[in-house]
C-alpha atoms as a PDB file:
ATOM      1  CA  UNK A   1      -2.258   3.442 -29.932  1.00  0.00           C
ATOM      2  CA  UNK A   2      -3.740   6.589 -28.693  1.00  0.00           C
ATOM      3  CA  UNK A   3      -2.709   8.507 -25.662  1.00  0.00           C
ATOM      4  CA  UNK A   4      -5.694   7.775 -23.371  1.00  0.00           C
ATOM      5  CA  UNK A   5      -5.102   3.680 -24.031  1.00  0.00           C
ATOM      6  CA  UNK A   6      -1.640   4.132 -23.808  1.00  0.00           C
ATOM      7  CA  UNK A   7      -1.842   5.366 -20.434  1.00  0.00           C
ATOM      8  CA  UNK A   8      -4.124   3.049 -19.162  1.00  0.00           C
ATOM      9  CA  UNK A   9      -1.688   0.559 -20.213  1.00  0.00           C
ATOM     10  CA  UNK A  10       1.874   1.519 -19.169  1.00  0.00           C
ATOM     11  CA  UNK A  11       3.556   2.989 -16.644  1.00  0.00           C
ATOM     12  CA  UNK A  12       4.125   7.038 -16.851  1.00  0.00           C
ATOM     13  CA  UNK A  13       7.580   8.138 -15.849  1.00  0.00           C
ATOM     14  CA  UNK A  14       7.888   8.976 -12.384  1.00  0.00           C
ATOM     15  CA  UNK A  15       7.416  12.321 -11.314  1.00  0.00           C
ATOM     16  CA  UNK A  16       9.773  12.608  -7.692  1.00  0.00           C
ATOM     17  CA  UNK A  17       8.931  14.321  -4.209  1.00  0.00           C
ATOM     18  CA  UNK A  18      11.186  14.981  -2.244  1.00  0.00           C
ATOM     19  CA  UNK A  19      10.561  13.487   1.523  1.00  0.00           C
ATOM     20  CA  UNK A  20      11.713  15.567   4.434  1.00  0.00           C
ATOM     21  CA  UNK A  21      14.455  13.342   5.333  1.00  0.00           C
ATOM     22  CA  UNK A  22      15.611  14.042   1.448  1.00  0.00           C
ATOM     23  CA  UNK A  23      14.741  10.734  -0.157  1.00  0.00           C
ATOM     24  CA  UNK A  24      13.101  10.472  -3.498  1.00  0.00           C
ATOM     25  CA  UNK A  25       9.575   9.434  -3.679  1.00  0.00           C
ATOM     26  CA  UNK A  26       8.384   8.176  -7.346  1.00  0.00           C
ATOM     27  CA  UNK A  27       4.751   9.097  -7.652  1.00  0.00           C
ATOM     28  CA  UNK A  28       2.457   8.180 -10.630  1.00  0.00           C
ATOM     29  CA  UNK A  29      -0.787  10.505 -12.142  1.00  0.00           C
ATOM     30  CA  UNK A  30      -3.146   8.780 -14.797  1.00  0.00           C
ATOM     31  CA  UNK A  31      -6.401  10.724 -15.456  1.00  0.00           C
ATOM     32  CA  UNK A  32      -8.313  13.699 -16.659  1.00  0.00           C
ATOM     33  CA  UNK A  33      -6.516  17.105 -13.983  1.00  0.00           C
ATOM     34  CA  UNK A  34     -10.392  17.955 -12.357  1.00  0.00           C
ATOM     35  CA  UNK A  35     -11.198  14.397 -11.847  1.00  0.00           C
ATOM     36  CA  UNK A  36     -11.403  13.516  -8.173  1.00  0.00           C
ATOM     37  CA  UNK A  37      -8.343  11.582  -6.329  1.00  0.00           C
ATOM     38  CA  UNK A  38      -7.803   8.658  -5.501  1.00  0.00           C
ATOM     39  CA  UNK A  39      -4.180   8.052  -3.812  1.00  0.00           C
ATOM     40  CA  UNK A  40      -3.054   4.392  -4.277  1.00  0.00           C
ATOM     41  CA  UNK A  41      -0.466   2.870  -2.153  1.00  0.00           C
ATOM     42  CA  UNK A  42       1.224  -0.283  -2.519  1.00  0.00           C
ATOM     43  CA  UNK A  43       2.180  -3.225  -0.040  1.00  0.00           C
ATOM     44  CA  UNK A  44       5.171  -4.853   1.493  1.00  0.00           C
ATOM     45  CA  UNK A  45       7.523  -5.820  -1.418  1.00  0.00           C
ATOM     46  CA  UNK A  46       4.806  -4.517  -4.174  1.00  0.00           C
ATOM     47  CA  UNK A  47       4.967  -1.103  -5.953  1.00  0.00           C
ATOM     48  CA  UNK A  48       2.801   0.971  -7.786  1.00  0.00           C
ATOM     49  CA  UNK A  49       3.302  -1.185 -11.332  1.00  0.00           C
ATOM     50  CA  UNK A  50       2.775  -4.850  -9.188  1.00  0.00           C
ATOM     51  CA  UNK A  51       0.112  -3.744  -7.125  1.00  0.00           C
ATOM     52  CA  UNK A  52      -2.245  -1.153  -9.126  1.00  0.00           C
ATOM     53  CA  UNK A  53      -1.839  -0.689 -12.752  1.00  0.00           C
ATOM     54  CA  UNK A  54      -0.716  -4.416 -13.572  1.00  0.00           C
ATOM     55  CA  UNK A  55      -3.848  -5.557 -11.779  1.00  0.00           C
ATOM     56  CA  UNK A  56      -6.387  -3.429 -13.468  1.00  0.00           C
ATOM     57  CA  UNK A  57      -6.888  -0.868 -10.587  1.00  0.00           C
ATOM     58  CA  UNK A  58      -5.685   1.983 -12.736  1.00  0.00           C
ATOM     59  CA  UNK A  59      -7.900   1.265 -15.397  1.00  0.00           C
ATOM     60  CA  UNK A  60     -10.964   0.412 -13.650  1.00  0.00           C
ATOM     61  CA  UNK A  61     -10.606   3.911 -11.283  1.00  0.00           C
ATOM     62  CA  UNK A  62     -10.003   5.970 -14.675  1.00  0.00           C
ATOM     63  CA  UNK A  63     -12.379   4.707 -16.581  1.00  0.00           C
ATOM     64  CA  UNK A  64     -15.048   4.966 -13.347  1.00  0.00           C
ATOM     65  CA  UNK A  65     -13.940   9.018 -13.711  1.00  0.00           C
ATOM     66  CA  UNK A  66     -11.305   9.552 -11.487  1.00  0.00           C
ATOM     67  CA  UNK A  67      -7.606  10.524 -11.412  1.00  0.00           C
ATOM     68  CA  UNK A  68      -4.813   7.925  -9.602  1.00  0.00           C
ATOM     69  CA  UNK A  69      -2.549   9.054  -7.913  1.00  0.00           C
ATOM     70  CA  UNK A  70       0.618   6.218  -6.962  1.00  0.00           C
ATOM     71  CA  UNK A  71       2.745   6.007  -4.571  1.00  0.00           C
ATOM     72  CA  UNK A  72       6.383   3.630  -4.148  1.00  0.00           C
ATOM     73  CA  UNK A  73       6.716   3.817  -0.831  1.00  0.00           C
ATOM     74  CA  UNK A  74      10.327   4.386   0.305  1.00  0.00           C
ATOM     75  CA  UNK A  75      12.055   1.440  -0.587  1.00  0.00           C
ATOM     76  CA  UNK A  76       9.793   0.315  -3.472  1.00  0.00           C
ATOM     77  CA  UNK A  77       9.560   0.580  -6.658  1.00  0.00           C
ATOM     78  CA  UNK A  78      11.525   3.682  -8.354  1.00  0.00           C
ATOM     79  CA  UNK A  79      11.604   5.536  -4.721  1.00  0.00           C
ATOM     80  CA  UNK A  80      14.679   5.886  -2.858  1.00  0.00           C
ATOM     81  CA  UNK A  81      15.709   2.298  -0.965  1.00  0.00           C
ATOM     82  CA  UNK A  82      17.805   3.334   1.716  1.00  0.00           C
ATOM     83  CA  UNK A  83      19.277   0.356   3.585  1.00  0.00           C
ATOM     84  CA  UNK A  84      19.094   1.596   6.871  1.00  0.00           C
ATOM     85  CA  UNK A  85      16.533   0.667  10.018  1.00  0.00           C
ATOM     86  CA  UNK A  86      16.280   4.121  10.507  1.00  0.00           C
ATOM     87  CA  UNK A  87      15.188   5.386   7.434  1.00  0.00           C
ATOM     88  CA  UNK A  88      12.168   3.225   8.048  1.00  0.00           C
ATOM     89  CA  UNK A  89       8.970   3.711  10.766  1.00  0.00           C
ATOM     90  CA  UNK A  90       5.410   4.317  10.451  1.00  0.00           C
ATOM     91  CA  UNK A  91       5.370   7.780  11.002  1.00  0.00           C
ATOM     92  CA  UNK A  92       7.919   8.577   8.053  1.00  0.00           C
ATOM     93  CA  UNK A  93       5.869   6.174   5.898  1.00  0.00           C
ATOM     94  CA  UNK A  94       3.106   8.371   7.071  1.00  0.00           C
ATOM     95  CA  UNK A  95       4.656  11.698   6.460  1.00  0.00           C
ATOM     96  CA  UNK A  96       6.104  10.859   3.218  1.00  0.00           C
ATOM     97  CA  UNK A  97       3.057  10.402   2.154  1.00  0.00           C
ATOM     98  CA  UNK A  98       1.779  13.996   3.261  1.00  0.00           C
ATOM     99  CA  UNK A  99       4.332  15.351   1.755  1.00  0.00           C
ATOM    100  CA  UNK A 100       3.288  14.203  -1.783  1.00  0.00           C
ATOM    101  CA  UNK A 101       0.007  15.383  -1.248  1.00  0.00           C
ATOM    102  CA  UNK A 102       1.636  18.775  -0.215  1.00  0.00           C
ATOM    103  CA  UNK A 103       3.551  18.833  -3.406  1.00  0.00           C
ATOM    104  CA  UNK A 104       0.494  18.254  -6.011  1.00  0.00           C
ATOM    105  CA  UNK A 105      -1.628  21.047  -3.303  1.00  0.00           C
ATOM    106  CA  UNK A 106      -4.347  17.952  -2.809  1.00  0.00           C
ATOM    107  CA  UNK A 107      -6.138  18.986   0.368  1.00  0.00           C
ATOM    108  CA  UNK A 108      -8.142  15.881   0.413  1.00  0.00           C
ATOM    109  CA  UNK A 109      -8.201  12.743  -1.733  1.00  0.00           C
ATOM    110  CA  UNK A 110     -10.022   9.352  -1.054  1.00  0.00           C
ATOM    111  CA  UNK A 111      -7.607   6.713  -0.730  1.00  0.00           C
ATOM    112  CA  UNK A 112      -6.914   2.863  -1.945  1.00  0.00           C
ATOM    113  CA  UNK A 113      -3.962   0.894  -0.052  1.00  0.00           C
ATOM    114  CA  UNK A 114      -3.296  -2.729   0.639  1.00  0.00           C
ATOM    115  CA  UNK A 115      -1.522  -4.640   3.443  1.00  0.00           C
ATOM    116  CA  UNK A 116       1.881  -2.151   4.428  1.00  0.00           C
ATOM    117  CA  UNK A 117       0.446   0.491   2.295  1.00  0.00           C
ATOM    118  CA  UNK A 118      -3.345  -0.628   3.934  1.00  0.00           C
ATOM    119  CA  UNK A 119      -1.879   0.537   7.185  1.00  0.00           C
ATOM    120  CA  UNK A 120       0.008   3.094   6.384  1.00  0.00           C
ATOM    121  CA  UNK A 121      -3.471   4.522   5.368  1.00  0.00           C
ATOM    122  CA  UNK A 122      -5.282   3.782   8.453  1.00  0.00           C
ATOM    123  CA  UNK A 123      -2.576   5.720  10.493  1.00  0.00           C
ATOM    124  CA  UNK A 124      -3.058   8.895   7.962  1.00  0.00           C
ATOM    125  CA  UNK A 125      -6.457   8.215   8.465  1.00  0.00           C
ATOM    126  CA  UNK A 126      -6.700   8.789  11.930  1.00  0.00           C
ATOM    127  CA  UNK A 127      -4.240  11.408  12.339  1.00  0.00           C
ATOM    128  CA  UNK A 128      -5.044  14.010   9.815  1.00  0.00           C
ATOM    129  CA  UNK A 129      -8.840  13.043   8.991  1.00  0.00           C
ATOM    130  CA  UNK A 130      -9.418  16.104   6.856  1.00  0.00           C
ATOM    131  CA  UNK A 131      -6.614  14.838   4.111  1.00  0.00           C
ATOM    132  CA  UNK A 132      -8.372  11.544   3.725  1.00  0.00           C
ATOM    133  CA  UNK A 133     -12.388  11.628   2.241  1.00  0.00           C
ATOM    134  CA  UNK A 134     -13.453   7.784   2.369  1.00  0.00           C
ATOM    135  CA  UNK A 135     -10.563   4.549   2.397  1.00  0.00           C
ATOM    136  CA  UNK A 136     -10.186   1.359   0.642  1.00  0.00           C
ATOM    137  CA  UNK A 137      -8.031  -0.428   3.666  1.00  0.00           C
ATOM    138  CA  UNK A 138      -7.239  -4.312   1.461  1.00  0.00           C
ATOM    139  CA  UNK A 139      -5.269  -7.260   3.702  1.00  0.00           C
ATOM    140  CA  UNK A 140      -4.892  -5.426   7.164  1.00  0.00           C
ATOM    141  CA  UNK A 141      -4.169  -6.035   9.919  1.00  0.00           C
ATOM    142  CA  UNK A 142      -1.332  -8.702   9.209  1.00  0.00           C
ATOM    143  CA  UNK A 143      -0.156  -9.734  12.768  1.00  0.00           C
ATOM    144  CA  UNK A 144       3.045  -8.060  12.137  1.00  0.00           C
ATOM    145  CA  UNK A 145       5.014 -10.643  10.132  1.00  0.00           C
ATOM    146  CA  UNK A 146       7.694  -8.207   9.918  1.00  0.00           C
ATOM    147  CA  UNK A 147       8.546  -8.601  13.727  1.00  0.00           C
ATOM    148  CA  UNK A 148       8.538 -12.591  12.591  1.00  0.00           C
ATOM    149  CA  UNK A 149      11.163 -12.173  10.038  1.00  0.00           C
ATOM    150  CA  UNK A 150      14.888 -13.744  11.326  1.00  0.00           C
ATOM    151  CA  UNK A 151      16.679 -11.027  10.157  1.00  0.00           C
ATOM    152  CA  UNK A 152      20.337 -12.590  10.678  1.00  0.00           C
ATOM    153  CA  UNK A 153      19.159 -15.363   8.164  1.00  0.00           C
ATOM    154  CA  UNK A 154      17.566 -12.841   5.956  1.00  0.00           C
ATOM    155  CA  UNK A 155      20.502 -10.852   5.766  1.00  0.00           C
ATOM    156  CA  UNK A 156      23.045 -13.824   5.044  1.00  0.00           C
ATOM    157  CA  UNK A 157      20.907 -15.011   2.146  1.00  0.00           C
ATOM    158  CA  UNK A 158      21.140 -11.286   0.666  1.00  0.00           C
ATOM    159  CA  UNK A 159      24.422 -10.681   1.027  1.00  0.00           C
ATOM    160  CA  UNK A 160      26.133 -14.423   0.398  1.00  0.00           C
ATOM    161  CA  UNK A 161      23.257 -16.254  -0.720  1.00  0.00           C
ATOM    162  CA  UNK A 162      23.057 -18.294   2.057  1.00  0.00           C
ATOM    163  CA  UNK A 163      19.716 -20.357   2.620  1.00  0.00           C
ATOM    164  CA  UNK A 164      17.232 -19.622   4.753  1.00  0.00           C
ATOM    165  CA  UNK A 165      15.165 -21.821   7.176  1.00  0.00           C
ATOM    166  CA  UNK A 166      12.863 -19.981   8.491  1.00  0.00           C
ATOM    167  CA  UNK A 167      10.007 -20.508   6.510  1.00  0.00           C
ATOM    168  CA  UNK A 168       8.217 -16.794   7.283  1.00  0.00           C
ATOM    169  CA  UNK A 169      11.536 -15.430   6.333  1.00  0.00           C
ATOM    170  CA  UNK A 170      11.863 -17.083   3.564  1.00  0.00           C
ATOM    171  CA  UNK A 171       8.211 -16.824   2.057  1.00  0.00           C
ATOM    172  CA  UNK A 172       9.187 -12.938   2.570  1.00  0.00           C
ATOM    173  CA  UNK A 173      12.471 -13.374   0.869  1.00  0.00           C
ATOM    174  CA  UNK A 174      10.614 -15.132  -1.738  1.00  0.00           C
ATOM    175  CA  UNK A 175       7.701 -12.504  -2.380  1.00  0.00           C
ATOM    176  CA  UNK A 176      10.609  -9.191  -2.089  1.00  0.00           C
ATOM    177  CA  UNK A 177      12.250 -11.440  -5.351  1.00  0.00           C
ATOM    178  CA  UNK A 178       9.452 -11.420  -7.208  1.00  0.00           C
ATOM    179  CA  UNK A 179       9.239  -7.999  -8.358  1.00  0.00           C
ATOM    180  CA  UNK A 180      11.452  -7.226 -10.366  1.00  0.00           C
ATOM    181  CA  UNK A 181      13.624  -4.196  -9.378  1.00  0.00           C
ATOM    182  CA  UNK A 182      13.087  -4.584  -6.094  1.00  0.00           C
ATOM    183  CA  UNK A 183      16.364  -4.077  -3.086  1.00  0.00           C
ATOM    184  CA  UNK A 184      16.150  -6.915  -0.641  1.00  0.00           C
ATOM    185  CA  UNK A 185      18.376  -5.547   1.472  1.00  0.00           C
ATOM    186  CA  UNK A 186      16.388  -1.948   1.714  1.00  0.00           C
ATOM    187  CA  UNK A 187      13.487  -4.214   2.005  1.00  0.00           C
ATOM    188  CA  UNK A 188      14.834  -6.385   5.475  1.00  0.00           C
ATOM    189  CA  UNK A 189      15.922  -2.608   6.960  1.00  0.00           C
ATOM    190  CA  UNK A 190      12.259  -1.767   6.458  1.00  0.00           C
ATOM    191  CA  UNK A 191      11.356  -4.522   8.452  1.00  0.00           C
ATOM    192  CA  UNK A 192      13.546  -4.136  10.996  1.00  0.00           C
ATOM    193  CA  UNK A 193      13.326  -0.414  11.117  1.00  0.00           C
ATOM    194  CA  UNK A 194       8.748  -1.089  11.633  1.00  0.00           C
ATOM    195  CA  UNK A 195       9.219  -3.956  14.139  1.00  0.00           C
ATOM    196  CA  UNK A 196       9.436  -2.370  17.080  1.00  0.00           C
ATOM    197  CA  UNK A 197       7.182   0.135  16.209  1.00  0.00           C
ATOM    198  CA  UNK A 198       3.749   1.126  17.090  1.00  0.00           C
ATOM    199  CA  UNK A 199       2.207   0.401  13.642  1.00  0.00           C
ATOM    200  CA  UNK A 200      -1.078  -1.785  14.052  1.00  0.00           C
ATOM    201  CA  UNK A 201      -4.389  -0.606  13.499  1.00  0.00           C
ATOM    202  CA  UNK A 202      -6.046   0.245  16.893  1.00  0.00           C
ATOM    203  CA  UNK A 203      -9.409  -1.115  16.575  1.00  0.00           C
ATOM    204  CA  UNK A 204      -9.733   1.294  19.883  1.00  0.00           C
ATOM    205  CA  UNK A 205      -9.050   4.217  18.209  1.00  0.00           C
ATOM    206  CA  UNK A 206     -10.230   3.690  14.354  1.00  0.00           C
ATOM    207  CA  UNK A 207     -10.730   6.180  11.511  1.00  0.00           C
ATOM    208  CA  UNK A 208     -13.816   8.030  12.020  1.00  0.00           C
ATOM    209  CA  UNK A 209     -14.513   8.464   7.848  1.00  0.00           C
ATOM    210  CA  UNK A 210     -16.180   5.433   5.289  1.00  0.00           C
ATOM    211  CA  UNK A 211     -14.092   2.705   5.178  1.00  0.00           C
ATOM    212  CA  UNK A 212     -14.006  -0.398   3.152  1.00  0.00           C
ATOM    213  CA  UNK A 213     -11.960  -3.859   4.207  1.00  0.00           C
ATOM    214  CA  UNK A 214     -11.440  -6.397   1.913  1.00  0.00           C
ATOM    215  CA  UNK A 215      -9.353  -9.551   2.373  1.00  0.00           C
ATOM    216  CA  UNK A 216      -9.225 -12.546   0.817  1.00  0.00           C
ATOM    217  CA  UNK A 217     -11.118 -16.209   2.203  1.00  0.00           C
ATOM    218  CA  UNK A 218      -7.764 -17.674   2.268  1.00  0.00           C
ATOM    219  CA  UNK A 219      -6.190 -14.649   3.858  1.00  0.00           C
ATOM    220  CA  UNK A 220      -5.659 -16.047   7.645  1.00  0.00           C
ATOM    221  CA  UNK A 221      -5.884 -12.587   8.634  1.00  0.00           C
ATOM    222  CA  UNK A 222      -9.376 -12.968   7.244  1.00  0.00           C
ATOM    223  CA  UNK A 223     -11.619 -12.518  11.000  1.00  0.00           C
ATOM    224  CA  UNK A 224      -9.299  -9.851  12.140  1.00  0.00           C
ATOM    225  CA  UNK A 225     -10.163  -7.833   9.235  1.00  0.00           C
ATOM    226  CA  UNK A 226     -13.792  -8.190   9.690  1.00  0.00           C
ATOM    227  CA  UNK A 227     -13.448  -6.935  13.334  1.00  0.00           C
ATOM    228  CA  UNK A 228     -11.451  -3.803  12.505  1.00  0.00           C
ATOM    229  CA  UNK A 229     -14.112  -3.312  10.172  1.00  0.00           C
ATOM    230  CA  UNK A 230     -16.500  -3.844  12.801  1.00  0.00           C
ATOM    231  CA  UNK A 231     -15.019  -1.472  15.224  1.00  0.00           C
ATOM    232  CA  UNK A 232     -15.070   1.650  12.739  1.00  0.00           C
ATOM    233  CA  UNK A 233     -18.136   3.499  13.182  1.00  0.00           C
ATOM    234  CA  UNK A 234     -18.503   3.803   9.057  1.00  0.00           C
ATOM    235  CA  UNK A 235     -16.811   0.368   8.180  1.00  0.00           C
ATOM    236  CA  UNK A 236     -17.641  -2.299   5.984  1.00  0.00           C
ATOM    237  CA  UNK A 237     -16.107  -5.257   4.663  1.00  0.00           C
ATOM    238  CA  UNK A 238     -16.002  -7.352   1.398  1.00  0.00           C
ATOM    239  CA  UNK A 239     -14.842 -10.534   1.278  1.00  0.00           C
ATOM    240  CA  UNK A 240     -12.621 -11.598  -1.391  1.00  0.00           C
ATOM    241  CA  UNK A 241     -13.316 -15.513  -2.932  1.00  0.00           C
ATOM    242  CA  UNK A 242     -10.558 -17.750  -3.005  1.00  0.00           C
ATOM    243  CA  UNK A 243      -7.820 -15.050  -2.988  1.00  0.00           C
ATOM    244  CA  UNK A 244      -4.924 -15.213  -0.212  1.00  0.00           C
ATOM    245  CA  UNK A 245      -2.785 -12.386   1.066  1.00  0.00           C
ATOM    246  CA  UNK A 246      -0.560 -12.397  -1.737  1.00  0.00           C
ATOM    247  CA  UNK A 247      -3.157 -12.003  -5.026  1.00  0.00           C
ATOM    248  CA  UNK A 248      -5.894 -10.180  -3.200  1.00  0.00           C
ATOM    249  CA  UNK A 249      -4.830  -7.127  -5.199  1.00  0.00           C
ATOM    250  CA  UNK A 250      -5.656  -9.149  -8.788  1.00  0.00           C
ATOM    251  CA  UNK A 251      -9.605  -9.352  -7.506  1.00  0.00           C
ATOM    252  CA  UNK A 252     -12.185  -8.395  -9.453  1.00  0.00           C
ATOM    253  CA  UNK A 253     -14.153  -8.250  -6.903  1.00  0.00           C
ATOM    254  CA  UNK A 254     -11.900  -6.041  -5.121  1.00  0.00           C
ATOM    255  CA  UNK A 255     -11.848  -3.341  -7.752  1.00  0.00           C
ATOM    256  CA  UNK A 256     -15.667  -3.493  -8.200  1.00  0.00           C
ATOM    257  CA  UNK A 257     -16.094  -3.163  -4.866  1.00  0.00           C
ATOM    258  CA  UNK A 258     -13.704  -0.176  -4.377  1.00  0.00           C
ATOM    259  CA  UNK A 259     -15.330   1.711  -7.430  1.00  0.00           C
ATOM    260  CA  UNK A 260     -18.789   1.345  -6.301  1.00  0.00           C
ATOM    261  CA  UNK A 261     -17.755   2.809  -2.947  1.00  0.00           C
ATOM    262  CA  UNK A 262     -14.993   5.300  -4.096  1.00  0.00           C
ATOM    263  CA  UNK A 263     -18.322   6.336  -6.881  1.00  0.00           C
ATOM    264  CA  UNK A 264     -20.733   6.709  -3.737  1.00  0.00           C
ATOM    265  CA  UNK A 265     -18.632   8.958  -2.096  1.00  0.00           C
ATOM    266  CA  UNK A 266     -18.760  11.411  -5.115  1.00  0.00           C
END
């Protein structure tokens, strides 16, 4: 198999950044060094394997001529899963994410996130405008369903196993399962450390750079995405057939859509 297919096709080894806070960050590179960046960020429960290169995103973004760049968010994935709240908060999401563009001396990038890591984009968006060129922004806003997790219940099933009966908290207990590798118990401090905090998009004050929304028909987010998309001055919005919240990321629509605008911006 040669080199370029083998990348294309499984996961490099992590290469760490160290957060401010001193937690590990895993971070991912596939593509030729001069291409142009695009940093990819995961969602809630996801990581950089579920969410971009199992899905085709990787390939599709390499092949299109540009280098990926992955994050796990704290966590996620091969990143550092601390278990407490306050390890957790969207401006340490935020930051951490600074920081690895800090470390690889990116001064700008375009940038491709989904649902938490969706968000987590629209804050760096706004805040430090010159790091971020155009944004892919898939599945936001969600209506904070982290604040709607029971996180006594979520916390007994982790540690004894005992059901839930929520049925938010356990679709989220469900989803966290799925991947495999994944810490439920870092993953309910993440929730509870972001529930209280200040981490919807603010259709009030939106990113002022081109921005793509996509979210799936059967996403019931689906009409709040198309009026944060409608309150950025350089937004637009695809919609994504018969995908929900969960398998938006598989799209092909989705990727299409995010090279053709990600090619644009070139």
């Amino acid at each position: 198999m040669s080199s370029a297919l083998l990348a294309l096709t499984e996961m490099p080894s992590p290469q760490y950044v160290m957060s401010a806070d001193g937690r590990r960050i895993a971070t991912y590179l596939w593509g030729e060094e001069d291409a142009p960046v695009v940093m990819c960020v995961h969602g809630f429960a996801s990581s950089s394997r579920d969410n971009w290169a199992n899905t085709g995103w990787v390939r599709d973004l390499t092949r299109a001529g540009f280098r990926v760049l992955a994050v796990d968010q704290r966590g996620h994935g091969a990143s550092d899963k601390p278990h407490e709240a306050t390890a957790y908060g969207m401006d340490t999401l935020v930051n951490d994410l600074v920081t690895v563009l800090d470390t690889y001396m990116l001064d700008t990038v375009h940038y491709a996130g989904y649902s938490l890591g969706g968000r987590v984009g629209w804050q760096l968006a706004v805040l430090l405008p010159h790091r971020i060129d155009r944004a892919v922004l898939g599945g936001i806003p969600d209506g904070r369903p982290l604040a709607r997790l029971q996180l006594d219940q979520a916390r007994a099933y982790a540690e004894h196993g005992t059901p839930v009966e929520d049925q938010v908290t356990l679709n989220y207990c469900t989803v966290a399962e799925r991947v495999a590798g994944n810490d439920l118990r870092a993953l309910i401090a993440l929730a509870e450390g972001m529930r209280f905090a200040d981490s919807d998009p603010d259709p009030a004050s939106p990113p002022q750079q081109q921005i793509l929304f996509a979210t799936g028909s059967e996403d019931a987010i689906l009409a709040q995405s198309r009026r944060l998309a409608d309150a950025a001055p350089h937004g637009s919005f695809v919609e994504l057939p018969d995908r929900h919240h969960f398998n938006a990321p598989g799209s092909r629509v989705f990727r299409e859509s995010a090279v053709e605008f990600f090619t644009a911006g070139r």
